[in-house]
C-alpha atoms as a PDB file:
ATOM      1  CA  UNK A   1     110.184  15.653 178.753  1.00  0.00           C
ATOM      2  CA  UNK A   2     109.254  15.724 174.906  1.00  0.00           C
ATOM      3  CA  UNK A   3     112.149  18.664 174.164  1.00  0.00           C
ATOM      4  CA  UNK A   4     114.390  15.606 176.400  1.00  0.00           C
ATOM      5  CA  UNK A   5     113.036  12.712 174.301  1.00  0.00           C
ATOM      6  CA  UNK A   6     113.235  14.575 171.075  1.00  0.00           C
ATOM      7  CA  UNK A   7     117.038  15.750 171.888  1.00  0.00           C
ATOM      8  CA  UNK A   8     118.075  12.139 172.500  1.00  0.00           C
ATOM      9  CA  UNK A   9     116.349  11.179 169.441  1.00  0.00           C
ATOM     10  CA  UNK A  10     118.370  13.565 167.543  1.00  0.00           C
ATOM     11  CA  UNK A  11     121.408  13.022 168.669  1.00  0.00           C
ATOM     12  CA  UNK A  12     121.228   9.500 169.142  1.00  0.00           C
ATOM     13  CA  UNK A  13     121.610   8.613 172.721  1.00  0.00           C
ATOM     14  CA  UNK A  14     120.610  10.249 176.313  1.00  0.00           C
ATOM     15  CA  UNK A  15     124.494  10.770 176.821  1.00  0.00           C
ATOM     16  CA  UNK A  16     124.944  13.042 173.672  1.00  0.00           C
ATOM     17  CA  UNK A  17     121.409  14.919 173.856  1.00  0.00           C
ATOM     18  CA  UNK A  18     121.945  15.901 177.380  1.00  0.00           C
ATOM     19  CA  UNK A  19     125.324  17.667 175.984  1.00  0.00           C
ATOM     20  CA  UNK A  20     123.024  19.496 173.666  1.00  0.00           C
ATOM     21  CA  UNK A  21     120.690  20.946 175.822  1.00  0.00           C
ATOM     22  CA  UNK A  22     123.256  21.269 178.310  1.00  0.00           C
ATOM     23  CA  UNK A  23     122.061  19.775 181.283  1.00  0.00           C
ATOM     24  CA  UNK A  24     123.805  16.783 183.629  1.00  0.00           C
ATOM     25  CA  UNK A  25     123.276  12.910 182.277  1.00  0.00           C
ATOM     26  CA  UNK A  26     121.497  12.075 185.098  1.00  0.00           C
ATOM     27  CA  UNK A  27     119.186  14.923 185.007  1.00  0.00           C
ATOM     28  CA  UNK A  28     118.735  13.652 181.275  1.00  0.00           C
ATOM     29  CA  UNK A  29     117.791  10.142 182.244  1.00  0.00           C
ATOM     30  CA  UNK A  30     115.606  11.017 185.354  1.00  0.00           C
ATOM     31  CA  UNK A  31     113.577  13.381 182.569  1.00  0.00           C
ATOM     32  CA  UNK A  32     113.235  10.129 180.067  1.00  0.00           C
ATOM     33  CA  UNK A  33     112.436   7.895 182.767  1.00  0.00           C
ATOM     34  CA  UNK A  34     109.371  10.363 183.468  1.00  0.00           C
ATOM     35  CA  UNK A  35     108.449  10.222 180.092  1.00  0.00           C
ATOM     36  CA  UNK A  36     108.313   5.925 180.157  1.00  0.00           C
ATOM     37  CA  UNK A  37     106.177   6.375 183.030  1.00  0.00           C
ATOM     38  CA  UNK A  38     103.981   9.068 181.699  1.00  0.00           C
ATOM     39  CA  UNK A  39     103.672   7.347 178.108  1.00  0.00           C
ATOM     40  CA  UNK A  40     103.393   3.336 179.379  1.00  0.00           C
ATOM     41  CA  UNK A  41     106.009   1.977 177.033  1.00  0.00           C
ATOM     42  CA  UNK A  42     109.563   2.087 176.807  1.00  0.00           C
ATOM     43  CA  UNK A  43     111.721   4.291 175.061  1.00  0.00           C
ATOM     44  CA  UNK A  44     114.956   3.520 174.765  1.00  0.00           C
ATOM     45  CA  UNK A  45     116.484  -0.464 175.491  1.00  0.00           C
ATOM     46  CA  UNK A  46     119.701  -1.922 175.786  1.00  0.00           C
ATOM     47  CA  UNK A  47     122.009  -3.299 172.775  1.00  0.00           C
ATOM     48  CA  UNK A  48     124.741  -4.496 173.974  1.00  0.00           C
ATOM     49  CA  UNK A  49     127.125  -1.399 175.624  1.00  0.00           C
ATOM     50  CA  UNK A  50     124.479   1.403 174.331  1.00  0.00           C
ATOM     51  CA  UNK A  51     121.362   2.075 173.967  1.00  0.00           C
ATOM     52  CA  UNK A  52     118.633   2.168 171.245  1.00  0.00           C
ATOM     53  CA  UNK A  53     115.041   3.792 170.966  1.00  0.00           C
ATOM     54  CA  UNK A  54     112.328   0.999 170.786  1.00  0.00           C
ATOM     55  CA  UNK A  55     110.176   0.518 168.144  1.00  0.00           C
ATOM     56  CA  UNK A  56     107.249   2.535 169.558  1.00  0.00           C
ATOM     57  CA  UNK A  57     109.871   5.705 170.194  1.00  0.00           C
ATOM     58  CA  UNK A  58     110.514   6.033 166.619  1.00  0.00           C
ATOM     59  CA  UNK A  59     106.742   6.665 165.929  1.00  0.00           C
ATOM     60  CA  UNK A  60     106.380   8.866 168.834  1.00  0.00           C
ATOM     61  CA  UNK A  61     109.159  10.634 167.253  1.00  0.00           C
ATOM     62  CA  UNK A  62     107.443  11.040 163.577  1.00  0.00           C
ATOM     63  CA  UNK A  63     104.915  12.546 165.727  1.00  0.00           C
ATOM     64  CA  UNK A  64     106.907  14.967 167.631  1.00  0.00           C
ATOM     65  CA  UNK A  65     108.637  16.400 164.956  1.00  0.00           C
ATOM     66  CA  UNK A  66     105.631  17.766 163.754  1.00  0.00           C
ATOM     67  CA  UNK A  67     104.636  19.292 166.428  1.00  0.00           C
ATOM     68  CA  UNK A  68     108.127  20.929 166.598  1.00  0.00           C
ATOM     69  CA  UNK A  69     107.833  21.930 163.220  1.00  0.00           C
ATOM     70  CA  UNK A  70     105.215  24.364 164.551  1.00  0.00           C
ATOM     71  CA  UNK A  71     106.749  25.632 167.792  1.00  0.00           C
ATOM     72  CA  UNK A  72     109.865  26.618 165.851  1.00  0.00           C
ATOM     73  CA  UNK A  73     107.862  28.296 163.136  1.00  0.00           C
ATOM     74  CA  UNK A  74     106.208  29.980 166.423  1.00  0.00           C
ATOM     75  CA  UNK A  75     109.948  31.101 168.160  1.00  0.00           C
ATOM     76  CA  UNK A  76     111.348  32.406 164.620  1.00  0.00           C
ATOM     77  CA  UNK A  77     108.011  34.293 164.536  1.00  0.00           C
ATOM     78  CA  UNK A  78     108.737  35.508 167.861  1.00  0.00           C
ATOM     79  CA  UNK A  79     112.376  36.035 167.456  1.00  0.00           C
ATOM     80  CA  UNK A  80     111.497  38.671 164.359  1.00  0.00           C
ATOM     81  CA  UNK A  81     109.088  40.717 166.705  1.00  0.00           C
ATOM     82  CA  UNK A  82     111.807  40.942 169.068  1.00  0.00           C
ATOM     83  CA  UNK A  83     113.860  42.500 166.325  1.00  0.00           C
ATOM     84  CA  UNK A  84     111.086  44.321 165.928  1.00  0.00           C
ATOM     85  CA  UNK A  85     110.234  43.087 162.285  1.00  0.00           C
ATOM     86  CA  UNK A  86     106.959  43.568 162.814  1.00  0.00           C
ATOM     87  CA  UNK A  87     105.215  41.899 159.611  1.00  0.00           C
ATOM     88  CA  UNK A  88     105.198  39.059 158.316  1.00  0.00           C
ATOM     89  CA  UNK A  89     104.555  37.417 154.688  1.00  0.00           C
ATOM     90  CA  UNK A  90     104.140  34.009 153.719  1.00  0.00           C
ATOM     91  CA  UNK A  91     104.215  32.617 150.000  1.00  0.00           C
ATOM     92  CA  UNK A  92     103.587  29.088 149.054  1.00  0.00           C
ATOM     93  CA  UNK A  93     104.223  28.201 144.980  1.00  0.00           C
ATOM     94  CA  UNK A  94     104.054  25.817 142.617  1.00  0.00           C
ATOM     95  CA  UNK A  95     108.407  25.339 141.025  1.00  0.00           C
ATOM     96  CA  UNK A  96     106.604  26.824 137.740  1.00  0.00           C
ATOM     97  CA  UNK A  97     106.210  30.202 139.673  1.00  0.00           C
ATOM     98  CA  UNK A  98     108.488  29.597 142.302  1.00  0.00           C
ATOM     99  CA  UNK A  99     111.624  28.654 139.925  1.00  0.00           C
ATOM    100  CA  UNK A 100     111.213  31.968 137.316  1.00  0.00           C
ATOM    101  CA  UNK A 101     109.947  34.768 138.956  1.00  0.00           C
ATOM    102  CA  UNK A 102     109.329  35.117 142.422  1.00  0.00           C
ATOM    103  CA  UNK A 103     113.151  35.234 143.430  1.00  0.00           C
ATOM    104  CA  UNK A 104     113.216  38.740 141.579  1.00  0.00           C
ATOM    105  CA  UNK A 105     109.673  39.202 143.531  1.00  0.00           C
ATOM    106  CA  UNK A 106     110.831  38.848 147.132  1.00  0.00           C
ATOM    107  CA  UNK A 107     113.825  41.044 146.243  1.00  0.00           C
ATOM    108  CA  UNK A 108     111.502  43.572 145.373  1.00  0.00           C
ATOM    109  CA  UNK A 109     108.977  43.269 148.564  1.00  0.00           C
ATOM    110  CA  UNK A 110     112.102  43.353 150.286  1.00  0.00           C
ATOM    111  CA  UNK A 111     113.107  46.813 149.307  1.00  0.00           C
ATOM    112  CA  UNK A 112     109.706  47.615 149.455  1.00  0.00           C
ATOM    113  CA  UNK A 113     108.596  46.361 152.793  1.00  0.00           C
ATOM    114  CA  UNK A 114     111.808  46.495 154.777  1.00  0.00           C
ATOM    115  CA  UNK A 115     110.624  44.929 158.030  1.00  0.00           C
ATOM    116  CA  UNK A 116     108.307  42.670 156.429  1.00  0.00           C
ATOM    117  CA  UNK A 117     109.624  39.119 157.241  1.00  0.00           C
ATOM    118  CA  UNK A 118     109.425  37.699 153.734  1.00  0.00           C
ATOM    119  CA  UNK A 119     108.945  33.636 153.897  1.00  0.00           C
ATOM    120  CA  UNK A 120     109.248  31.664 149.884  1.00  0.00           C
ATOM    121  CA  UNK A 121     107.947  28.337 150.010  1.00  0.00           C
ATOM    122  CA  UNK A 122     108.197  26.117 146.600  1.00  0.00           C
ATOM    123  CA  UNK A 123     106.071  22.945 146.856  1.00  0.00           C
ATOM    124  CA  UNK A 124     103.374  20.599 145.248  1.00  0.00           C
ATOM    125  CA  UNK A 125      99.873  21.284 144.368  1.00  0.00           C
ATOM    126  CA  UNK A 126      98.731  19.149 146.809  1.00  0.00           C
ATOM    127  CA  UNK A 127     101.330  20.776 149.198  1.00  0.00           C
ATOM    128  CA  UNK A 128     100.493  24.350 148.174  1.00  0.00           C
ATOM    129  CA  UNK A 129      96.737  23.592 149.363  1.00  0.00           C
ATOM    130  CA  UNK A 130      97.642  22.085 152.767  1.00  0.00           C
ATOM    131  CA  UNK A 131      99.934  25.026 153.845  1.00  0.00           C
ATOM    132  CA  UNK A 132      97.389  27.807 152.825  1.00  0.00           C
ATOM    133  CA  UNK A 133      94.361  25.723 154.349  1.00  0.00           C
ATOM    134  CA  UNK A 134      96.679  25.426 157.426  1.00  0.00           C
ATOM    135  CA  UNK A 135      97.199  28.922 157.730  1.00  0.00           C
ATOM    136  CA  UNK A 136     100.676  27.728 156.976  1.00  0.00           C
ATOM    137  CA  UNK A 137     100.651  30.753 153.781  1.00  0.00           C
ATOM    138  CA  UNK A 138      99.192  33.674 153.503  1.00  0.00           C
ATOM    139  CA  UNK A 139      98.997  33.115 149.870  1.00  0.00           C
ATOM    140  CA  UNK A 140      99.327  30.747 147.740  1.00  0.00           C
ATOM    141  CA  UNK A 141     100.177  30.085 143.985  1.00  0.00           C
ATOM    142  CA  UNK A 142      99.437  27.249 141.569  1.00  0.00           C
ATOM    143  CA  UNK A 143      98.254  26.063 138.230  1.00  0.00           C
ATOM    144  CA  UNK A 144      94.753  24.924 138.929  1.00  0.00           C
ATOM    145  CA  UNK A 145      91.831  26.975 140.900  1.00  0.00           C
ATOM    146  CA  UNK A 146      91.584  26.054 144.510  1.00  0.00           C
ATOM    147  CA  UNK A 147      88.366  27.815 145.058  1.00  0.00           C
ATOM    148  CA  UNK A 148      87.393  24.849 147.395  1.00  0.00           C
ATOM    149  CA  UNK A 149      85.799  25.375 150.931  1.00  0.00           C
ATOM    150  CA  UNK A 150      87.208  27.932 153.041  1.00  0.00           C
ATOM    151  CA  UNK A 151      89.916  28.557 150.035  1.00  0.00           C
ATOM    152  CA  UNK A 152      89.355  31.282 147.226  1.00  0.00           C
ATOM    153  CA  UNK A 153      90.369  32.866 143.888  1.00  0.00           C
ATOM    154  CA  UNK A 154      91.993  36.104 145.039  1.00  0.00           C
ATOM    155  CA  UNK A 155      93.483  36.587 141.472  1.00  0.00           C
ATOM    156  CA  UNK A 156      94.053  34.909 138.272  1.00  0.00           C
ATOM    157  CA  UNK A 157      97.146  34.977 135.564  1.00  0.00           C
ATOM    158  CA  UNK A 158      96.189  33.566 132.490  1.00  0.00           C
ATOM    159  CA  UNK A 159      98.838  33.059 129.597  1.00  0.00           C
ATOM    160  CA  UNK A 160      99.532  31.458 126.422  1.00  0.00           C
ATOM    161  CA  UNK A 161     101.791  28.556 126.934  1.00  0.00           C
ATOM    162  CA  UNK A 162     105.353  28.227 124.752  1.00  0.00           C
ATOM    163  CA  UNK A 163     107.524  26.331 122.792  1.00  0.00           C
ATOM    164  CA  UNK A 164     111.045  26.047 124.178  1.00  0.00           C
ATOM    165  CA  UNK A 165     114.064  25.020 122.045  1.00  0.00           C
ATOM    166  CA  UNK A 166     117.047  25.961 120.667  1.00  0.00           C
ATOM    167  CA  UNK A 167     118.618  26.695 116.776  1.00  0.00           C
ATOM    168  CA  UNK A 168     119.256  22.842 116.586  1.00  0.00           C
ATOM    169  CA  UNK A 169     115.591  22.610 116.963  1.00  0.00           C
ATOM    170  CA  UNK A 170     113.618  25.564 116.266  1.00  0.00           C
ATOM    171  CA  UNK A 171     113.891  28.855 113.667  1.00  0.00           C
ATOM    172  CA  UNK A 172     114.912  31.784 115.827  1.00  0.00           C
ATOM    173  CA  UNK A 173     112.787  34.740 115.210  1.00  0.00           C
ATOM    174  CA  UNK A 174     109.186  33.154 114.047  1.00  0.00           C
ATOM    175  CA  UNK A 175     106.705  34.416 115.044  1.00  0.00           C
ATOM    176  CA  UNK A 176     104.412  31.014 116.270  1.00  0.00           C
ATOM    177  CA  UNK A 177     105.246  27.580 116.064  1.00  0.00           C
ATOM    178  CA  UNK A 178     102.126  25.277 114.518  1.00  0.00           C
ATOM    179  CA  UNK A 179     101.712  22.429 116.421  1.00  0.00           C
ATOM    180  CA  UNK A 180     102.267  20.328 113.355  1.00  0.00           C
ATOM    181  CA  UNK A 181     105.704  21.863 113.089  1.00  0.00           C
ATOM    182  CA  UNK A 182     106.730  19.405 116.484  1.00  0.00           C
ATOM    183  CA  UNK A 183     106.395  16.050 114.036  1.00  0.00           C
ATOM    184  CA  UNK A 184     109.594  14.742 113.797  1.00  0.00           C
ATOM    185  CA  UNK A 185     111.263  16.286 116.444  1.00  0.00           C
ATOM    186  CA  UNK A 186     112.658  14.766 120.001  1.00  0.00           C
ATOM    187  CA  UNK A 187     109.667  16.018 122.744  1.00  0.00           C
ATOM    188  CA  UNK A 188     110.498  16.319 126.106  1.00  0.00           C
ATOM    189  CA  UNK A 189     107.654  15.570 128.247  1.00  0.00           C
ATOM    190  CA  UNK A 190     106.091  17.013 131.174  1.00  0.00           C
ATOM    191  CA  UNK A 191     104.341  15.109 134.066  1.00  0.00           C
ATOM    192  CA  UNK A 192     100.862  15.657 135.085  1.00  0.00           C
ATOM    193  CA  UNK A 193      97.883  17.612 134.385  1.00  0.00           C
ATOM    194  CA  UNK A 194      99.420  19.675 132.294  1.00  0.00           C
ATOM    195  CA  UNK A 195     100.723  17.026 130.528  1.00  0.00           C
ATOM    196  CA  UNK A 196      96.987  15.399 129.819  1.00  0.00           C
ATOM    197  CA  UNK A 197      95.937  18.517 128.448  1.00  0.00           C
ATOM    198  CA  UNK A 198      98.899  18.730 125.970  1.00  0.00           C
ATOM    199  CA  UNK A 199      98.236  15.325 124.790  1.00  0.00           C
ATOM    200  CA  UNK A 200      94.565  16.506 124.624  1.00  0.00           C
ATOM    201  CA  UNK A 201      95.922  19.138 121.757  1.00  0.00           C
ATOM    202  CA  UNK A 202      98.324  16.766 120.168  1.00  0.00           C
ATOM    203  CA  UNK A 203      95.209  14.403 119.238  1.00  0.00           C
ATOM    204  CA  UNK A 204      93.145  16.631 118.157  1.00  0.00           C
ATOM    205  CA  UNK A 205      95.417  17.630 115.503  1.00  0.00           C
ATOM    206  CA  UNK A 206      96.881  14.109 114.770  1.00  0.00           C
ATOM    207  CA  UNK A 207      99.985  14.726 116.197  1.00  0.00           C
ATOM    208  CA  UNK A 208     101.779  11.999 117.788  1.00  0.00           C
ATOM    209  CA  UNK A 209     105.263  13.506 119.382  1.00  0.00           C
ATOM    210  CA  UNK A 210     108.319  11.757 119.377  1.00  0.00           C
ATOM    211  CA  UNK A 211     108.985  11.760 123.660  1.00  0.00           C
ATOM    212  CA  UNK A 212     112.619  10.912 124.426  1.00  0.00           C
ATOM    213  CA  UNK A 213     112.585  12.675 128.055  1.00  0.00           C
ATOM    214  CA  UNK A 214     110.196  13.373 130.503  1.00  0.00           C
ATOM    215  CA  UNK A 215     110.860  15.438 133.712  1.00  0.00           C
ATOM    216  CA  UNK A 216     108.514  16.943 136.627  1.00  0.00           C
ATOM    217  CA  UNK A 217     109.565  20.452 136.768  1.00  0.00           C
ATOM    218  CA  UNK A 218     109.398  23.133 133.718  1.00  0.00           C
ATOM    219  CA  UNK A 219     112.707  24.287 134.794  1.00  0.00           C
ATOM    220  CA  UNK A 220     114.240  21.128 134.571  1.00  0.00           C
ATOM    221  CA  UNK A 221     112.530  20.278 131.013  1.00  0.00           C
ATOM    222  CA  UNK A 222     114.244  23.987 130.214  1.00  0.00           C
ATOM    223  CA  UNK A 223     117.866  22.697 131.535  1.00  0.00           C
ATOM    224  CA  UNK A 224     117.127  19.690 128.959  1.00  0.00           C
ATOM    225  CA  UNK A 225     116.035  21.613 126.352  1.00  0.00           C
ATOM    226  CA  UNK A 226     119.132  24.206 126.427  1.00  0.00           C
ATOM    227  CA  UNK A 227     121.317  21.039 125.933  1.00  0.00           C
ATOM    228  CA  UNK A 228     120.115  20.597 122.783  1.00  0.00           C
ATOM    229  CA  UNK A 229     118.115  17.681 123.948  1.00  0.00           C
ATOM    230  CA  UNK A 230     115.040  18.664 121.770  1.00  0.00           C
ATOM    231  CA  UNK A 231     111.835  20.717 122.098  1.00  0.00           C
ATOM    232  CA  UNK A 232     109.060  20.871 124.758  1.00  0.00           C
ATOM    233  CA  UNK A 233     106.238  23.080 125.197  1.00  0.00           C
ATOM    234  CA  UNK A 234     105.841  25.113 128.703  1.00  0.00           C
ATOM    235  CA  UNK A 235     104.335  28.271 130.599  1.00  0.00           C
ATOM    236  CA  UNK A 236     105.196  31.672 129.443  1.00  0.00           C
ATOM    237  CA  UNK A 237     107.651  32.398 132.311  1.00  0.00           C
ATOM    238  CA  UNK A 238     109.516  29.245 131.824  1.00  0.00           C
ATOM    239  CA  UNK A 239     109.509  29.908 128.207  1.00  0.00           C
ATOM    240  CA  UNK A 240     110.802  33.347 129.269  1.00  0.00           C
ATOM    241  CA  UNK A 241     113.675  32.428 131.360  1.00  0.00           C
ATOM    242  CA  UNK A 242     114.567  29.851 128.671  1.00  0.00           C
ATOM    243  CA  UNK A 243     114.706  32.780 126.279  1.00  0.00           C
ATOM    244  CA  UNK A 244     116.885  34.477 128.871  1.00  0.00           C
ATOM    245  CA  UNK A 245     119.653  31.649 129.444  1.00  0.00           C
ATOM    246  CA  UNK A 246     119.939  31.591 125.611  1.00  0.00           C
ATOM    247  CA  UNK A 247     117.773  29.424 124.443  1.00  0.00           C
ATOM    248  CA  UNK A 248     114.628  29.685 122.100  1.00  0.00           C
ATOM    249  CA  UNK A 249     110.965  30.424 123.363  1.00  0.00           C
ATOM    250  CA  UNK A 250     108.482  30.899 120.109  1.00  0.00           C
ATOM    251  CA  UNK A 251     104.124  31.073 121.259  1.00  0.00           C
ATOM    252  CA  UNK A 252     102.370  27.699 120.335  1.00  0.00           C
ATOM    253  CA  UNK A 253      99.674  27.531 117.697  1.00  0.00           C
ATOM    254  CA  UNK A 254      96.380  27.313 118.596  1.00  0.00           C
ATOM    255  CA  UNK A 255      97.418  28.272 122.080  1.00  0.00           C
ATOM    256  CA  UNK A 256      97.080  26.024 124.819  1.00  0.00           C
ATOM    257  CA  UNK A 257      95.884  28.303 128.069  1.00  0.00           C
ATOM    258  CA  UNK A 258      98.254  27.832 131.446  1.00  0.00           C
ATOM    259  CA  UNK A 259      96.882  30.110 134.016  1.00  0.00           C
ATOM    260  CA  UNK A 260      98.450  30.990 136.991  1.00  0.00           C
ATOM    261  CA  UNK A 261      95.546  31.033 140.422  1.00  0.00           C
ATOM    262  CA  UNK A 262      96.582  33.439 143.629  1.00  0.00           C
ATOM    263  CA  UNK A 263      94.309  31.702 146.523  1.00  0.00           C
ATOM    264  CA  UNK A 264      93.903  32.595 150.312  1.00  0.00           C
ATOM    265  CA  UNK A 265      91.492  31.663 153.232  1.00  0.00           C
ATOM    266  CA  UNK A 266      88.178  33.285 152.260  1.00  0.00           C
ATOM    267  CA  UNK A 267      88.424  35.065 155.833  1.00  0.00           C
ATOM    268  CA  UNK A 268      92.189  37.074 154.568  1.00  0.00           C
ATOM    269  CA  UNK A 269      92.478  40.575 154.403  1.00  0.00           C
ATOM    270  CA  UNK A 270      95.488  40.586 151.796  1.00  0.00           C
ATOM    271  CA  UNK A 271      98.193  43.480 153.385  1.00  0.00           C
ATOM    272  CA  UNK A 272      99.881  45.682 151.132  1.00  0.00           C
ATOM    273  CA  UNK A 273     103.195  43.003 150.520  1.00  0.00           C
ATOM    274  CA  UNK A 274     100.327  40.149 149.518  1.00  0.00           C
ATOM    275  CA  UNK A 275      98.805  43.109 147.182  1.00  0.00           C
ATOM    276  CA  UNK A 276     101.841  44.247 145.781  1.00  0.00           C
ATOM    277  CA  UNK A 277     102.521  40.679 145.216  1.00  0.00           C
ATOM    278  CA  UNK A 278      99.832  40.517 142.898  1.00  0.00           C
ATOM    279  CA  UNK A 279     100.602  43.489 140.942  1.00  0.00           C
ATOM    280  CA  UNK A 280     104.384  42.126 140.483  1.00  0.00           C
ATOM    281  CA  UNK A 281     103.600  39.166 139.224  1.00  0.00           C
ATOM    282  CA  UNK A 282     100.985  40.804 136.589  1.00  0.00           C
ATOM    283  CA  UNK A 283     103.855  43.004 135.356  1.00  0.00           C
ATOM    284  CA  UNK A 284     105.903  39.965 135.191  1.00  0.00           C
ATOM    285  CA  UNK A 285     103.513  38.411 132.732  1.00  0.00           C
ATOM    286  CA  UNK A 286     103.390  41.166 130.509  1.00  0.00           C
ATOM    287  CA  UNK A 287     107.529  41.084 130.532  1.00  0.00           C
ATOM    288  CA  UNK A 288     107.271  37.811 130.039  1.00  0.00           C
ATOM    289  CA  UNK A 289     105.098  38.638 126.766  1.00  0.00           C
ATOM    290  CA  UNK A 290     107.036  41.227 125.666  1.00  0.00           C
ATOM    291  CA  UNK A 291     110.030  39.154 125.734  1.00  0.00           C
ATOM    292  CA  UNK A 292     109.194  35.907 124.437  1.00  0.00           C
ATOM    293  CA  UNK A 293     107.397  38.504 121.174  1.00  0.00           C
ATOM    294  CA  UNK A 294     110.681  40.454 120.506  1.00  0.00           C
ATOM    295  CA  UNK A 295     112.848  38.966 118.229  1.00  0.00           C
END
C-alpha cells in the first residue's frame, strides 16, 4: 500500500503510478482505498476531472520518502552482493575535503580494492555528523573534532592554512605572505567558523580587510579568486588546487591552524579501504606542502 501511495505520489495521479509499477488501475485504486481505511483520512480528493492528494497525503509523503531513502540504500546494498561486490565503503566529507582530494582518493581505493563498493558523500558539518551517527558512513571527514558520544577521533590532519591569489594580487614565488601584506587588497570572505577565527587573527594584528565577496565553499572562493577577483585565505588543499588551476597559493604569516578530523562510531573496526583512506589523505597533505613550497 505505501510502495502504491508513494508511486501515485510520484507520478501524480493513481492512473499514471499504476503504469509505473505496472499493475491494472483498478488494482491501483482498490490498494489506495486500503490505505484510506488503514490510515483514517483521505488521500487523494476530487478537483474537478482529476484528482489531487489532500493535505494530510503530502505529509505522509515527507514521511515516506524517508523511509524509502533507506530501503533503496538497503536494495543497492543488496544488488552489489548479488554481483558479488562483497565490501562496502562509505565516506561522508566536508566540500573542503570532498572538492580537492578525495576524487583522486576513491580512484585510488578503486584500483586498490576492486570489489569494494566505494560510496563519496560531500555534505555539511552538521550533515557529516548525522550520517556517521546514523551508521549512514563509515567514516567521516570535517573541520572540527566530533569526539562527541558514541563518535570519535580516529585520526587528525593538521595544516597551515594559505593565501590564494593571483599575479594581479600577490608576488609569485614568496615565500610567506604577512598578514599585514592583505591591507589594501579586495578579501574574499569565507562563511562560518572558520571565518570567526580569521577575523580572530585579523584583530589581533589590526588588520581590517577590505571584503568585496563572500562565498560558502573554499572551492568556490578559489573560482573567485582565479578571476582576478582578489585574495582570500584557505586550507592547504584548496590553496593547492588553486596553485594547480594556475593561480597563486603563498603560506600565511603567523599561521592560522585548519585541521582536518577522520571520526567513526567508537564501536568501528576501520577495514583496510577506511585505513588506506587515512594513509592517502596524509600523503596528500604532504603533496599539498610540497607544492604550495616549490616555487
Amino acid at each position: 500500500m505505501i510502495e502504491a501511495f508513494r508511486a501515485a505520489m510520484l507520478h501524480g495521479g493513481i492512473s499514471a503510478g499504476a503504469e509505473a509499477l505496472g499493475i491494472p488501475q483498478p488494482s491501483m485504486s482498490r490498494i489506495i482505498a486500503d490505505l484510506q481505511k488503514a490510515v483514517g483520512f483521505p488521500i487523494f480528493q476530487k478537483s474537478g476531472r482529476t484528482i489531487k492528494p489532500t493535505d494530510e497525503a503530502i505529509v505522509l509523503m515527507s514521511k515516506v520518502q524517508q523511509s524509502f531513502i533507506g530501503l533503496e540504500e538497503i536494495a543497492g546494498f543488496s544488488e552489489q552482493l548479488r554481483k558479488q561486490r562483497t565490501g562496502r565503503f562509505s565516506i561522508c566529507t566536508i566540500p573542503s575535503i570532498g572538492h580537492s582530494v578525495m576524487p583522486e582518493i576513491v580512484d585510488h581505493l578503486r584500483s586498490k580494492f576492486p570489489d569494494v563498493m566505494v560510496s563519496l558523500t560531500v555534505a555539511s558539518y552538521l550533515e557529516v555528523a548525522q550520517k556517521v551517527r546514523n551508521r549512514q558512513a563509515d567514516i567521516g571527514l570535517t573541520a572540527d573534532a566530533l569526539s562527541i558520544g558514541a563518535l570519535e577521533t580516529v585520526a587528525e590532519f593538521p595544516s597551515a592554512c594559505v593565501c590564494i591569489g593571483t599575479r594581479k594580487w600577490l608576488p609569485d614565488g614568496a615565500t610567506h605572505v604577512d598578514v599585514e601584506d592583505l591591507a589594501g587588497k579586495p578579501f574574499i570572505s569565507s562563511t562560518g567558523a572558520f571565518q570567526r577565527s580569521l577575523n580572530a587573527l585579523f584583530s589581533a594584528h589590526g588588520l581590517v580587510v577590505d571584503t568585496m565577496v563572500e562565498a560558502s565553499l573554499f572551492h568556490t572562493i578559489s573560482e573567485l579568486v582565479l578571476r582576478g577577483m582578489g585574495v582570500s585565505v584557505v586550507d592547504l588543499l584548496t590553496g593547492a588546487s588553486h596553485k594547480l588551476r594556475g593561480g597563486i597559493a603563498i603560506p600565511l604569516r603567523p599561521a592560522l591552524t585548519y585541521t582536518v578530523y577522520a571520526t567513526a562510531m567508537s564501536d568501528t573496526r576501520l577495514g583496510q579501504p577506511a585505513r588506506e583512506m587515512l594513509r592517502c589523505l596524509e600523503s596528500a597533505m604532504d603533496a599539498a606542502r610540497t607544492h604550495v613550497a616549490r616555487e
